[in-house]
C-alpha atoms as a PDB file:
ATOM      1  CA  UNK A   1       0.000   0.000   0.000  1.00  0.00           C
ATOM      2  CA  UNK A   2       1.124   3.345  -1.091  1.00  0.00           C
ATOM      3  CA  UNK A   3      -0.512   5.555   0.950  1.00  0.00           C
ATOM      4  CA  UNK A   4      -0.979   4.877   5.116  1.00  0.00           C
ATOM      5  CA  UNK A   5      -3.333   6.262   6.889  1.00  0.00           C
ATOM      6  CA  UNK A   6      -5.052   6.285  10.913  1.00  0.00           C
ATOM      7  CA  UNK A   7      -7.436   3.663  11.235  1.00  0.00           C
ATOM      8  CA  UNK A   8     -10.139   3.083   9.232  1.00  0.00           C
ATOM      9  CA  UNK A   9     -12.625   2.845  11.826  1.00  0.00           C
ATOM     10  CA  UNK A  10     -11.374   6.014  13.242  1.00  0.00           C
ATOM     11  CA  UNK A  11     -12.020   7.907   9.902  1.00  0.00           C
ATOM     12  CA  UNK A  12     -15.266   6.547   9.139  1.00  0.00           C
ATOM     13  CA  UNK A  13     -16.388   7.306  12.791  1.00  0.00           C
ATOM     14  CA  UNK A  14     -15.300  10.417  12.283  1.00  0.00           C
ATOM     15  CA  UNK A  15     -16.802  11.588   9.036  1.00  0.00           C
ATOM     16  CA  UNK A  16     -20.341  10.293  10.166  1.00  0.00           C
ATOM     17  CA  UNK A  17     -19.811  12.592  13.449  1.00  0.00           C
ATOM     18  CA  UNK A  18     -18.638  15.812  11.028  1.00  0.00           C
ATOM     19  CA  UNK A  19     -22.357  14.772   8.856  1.00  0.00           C
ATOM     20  CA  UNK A  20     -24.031  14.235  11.825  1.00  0.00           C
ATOM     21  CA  UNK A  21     -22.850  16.830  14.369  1.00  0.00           C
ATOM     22  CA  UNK A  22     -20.872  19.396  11.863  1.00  0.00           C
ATOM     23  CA  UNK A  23     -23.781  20.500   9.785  1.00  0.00           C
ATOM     24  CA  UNK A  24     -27.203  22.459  10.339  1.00  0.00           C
ATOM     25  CA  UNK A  25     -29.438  22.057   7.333  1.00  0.00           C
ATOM     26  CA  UNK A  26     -26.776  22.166   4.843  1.00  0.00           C
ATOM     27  CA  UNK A  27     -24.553  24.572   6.437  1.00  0.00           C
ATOM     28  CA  UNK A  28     -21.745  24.252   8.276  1.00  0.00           C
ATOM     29  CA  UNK A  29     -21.419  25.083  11.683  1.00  0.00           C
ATOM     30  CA  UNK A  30     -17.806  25.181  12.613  1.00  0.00           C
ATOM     31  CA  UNK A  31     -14.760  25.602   9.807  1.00  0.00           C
ATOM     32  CA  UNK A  32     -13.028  22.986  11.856  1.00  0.00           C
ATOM     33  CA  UNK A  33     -15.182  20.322   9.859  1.00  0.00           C
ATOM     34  CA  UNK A  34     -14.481  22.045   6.359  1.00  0.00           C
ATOM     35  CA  UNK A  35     -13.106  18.739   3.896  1.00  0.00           C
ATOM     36  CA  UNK A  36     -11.221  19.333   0.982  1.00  0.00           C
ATOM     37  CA  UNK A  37     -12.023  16.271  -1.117  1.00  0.00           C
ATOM     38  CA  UNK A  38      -9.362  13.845  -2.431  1.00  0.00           C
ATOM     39  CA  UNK A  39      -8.558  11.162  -5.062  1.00  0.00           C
ATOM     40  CA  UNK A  40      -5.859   9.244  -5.177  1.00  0.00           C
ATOM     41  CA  UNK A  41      -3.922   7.632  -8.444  1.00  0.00           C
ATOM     42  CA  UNK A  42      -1.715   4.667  -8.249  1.00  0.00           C
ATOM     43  CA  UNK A  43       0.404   4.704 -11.321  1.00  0.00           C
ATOM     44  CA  UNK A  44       3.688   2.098 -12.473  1.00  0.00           C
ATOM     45  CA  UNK A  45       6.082   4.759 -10.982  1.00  0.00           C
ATOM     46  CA  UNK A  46       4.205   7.326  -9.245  1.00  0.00           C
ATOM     47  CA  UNK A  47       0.974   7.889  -7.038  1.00  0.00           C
ATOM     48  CA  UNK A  48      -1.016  11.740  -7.743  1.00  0.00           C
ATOM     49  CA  UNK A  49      -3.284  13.049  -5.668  1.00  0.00           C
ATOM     50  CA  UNK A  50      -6.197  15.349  -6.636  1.00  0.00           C
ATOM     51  CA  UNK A  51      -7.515  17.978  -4.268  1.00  0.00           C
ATOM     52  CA  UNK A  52     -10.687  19.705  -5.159  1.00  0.00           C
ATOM     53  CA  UNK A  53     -10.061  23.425  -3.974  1.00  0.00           C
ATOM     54  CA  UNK A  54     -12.754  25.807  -6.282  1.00  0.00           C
ATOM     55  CA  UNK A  55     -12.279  29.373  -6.228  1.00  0.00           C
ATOM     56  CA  UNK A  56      -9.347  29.302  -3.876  1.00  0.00           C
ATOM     57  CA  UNK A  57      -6.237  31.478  -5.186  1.00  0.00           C
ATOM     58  CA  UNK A  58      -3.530  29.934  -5.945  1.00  0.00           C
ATOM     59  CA  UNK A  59      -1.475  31.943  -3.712  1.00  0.00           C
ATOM     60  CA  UNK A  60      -3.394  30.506  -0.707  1.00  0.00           C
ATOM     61  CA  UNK A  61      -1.969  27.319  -1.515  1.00  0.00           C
ATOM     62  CA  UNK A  62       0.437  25.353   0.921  1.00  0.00           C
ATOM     63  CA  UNK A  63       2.143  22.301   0.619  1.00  0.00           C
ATOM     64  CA  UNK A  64       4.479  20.754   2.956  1.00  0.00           C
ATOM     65  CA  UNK A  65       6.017  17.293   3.959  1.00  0.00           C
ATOM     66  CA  UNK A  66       7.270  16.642   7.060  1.00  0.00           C
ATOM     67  CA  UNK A  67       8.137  13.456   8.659  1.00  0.00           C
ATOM     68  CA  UNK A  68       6.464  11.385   5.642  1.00  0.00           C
ATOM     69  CA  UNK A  69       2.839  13.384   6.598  1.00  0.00           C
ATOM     70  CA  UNK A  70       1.851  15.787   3.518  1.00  0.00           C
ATOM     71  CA  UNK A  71      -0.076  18.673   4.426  1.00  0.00           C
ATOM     72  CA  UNK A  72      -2.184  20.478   2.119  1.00  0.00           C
ATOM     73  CA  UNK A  73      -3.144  24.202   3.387  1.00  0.00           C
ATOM     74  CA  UNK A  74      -5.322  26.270   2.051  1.00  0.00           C
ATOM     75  CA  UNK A  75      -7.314  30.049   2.542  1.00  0.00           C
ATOM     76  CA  UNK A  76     -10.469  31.810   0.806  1.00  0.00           C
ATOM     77  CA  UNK A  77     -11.033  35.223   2.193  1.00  0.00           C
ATOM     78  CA  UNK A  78     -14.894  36.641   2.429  1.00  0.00           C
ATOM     79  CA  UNK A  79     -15.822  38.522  -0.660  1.00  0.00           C
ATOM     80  CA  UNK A  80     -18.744  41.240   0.369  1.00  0.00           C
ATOM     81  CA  UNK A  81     -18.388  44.745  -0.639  1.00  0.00           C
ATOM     82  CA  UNK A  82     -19.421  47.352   2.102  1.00  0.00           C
ATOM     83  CA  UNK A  83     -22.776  47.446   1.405  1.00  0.00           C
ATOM     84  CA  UNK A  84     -23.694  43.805   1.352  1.00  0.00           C
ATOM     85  CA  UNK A  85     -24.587  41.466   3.744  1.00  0.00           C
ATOM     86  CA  UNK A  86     -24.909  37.864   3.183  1.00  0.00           C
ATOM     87  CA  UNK A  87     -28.509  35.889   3.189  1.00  0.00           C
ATOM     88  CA  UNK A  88     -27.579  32.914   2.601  1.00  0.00           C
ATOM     89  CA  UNK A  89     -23.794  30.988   3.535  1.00  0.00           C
ATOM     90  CA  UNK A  90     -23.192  27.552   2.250  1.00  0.00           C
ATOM     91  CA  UNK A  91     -19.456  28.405   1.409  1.00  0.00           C
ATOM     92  CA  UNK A  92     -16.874  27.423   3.269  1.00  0.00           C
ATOM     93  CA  UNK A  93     -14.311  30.772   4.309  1.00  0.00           C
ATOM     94  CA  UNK A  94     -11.044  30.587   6.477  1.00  0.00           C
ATOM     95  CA  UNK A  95      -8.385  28.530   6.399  1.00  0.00           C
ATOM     96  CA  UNK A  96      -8.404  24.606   6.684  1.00  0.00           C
ATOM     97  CA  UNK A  97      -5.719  21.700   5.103  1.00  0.00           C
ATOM     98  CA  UNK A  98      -5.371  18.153   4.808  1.00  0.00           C
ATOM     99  CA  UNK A  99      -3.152  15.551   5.739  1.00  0.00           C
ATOM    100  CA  UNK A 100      -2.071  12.053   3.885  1.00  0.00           C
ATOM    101  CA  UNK A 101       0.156   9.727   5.860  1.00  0.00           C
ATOM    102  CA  UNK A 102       2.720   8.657   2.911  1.00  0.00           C
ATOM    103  CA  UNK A 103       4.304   5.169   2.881  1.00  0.00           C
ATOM    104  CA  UNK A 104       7.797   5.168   3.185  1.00  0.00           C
ATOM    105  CA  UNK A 105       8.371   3.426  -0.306  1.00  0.00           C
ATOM    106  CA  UNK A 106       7.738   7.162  -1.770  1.00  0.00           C
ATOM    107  CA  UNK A 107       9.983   9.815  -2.417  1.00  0.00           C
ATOM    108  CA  UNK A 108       9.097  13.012  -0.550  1.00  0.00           C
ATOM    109  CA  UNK A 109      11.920  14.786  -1.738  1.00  0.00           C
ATOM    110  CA  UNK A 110      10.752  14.432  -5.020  1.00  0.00           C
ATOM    111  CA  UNK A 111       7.206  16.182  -4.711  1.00  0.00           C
ATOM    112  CA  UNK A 112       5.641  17.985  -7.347  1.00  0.00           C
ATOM    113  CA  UNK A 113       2.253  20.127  -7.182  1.00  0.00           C
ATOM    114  CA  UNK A 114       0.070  21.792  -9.496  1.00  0.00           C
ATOM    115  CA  UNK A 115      -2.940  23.327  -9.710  1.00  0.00           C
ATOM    116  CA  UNK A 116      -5.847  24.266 -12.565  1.00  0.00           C
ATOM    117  CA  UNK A 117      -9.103  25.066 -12.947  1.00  0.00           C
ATOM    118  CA  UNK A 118     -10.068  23.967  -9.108  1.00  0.00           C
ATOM    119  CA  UNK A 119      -7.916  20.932  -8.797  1.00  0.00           C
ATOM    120  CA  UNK A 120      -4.368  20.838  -7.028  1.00  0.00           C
ATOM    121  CA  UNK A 121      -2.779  17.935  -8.438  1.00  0.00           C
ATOM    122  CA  UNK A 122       0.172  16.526  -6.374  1.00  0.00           C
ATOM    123  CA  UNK A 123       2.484  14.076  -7.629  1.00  0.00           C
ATOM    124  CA  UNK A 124       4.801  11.707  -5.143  1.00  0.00           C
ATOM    125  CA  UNK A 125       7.269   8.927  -7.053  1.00  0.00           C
ATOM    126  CA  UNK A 126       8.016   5.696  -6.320  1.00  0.00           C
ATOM    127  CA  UNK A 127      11.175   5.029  -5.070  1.00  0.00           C
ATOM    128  CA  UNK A 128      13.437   3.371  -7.245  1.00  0.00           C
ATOM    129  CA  UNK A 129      13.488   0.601  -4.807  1.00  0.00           C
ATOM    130  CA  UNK A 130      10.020   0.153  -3.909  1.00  0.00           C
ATOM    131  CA  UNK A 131       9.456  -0.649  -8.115  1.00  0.00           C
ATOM    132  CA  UNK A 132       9.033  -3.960  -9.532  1.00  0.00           C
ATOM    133  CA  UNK A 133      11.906  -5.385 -11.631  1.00  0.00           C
ATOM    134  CA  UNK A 134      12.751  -8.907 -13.047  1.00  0.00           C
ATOM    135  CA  UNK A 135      14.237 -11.107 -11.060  1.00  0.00           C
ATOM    136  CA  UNK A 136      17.118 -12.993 -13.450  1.00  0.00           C
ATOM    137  CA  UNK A 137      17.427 -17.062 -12.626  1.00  0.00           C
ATOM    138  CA  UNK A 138      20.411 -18.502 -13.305  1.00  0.00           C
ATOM    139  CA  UNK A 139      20.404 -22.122 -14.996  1.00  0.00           C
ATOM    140  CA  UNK A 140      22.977 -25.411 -15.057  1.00  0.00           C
ATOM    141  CA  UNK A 141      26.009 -23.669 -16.437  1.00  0.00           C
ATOM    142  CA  UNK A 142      25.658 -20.439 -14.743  1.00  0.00           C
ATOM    143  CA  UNK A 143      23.803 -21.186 -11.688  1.00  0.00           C
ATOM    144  CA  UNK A 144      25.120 -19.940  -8.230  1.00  0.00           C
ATOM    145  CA  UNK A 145      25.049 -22.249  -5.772  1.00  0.00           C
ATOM    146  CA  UNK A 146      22.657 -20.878  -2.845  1.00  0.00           C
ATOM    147  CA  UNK A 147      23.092 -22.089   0.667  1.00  0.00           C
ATOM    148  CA  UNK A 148      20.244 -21.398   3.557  1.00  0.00           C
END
């Protein structure tokens, strides 16, 4: 597995408490509980993950490693002139981030991110090491003799 993460139990317990407790008819009730969704690609040499962050500026953006734990930050600022006042508030403002526990069979140094039209794409590679390669077996004339 590419990717670790806390238990699974744990997560799921505590994305039916953010539904259950976190919301009041559709809106949220605390930025604390803000998500910023995720999908994750395993590729042959790489894995990229895809953060959904519409209408945040770019500049906002954060990403860090530390310690194998990737942290995606991110900000949107309110957006009322003087005169308004909002009716209605079903978007998320402030700051919040992410975390993803990476595996130690990727290369953190190696992080790249970028981001378009809504979606921060991050890519982590395999290391070298951690792909699969042929294993050559030796026959009669060139066989090595292996002891246990």
């Amino acid at each position: 597995m590419l990717l670790t993460s806390i238990d699974p139990f744990v997560q799921e317990f505590d994305r039916l408490a953010q539904r259950v407790f976190g919301q009041d008819n559709g809106r949220a009730l605390s930025q604390e509980h803000v998500v910023m969704p995720m999908d994750g690609i395993r590729r042959k040499d790489d894995v990229i993950l895809r953060f959904d962050l519409p209408g945040i500026d770019s500049e906002t953006i954060e990403v860090t490693v530390d310690r194998g734990v990737l942290t995606v930050s991110a900000r949107r600022s309110e957006e009322y002139g003087e005169d308004e006042r909002p009716f209605i508030r079903e978007r998320a403002m402030g700051s919040f981030a992410r975390r993803v526990y990476l595996a130690e069979t990727l290369d953190s140094d190696k992080i790249e991110a970028a981001y378009q039209n809504g979606v921060l794409a991050v890519r982590v590679p395999l290391l070298a090491k951690a792909q699969p390669r042929k294993v050559e077996i030796h026959t009669d004339a060139s066989a090595k003799k292996i002891t246990a």
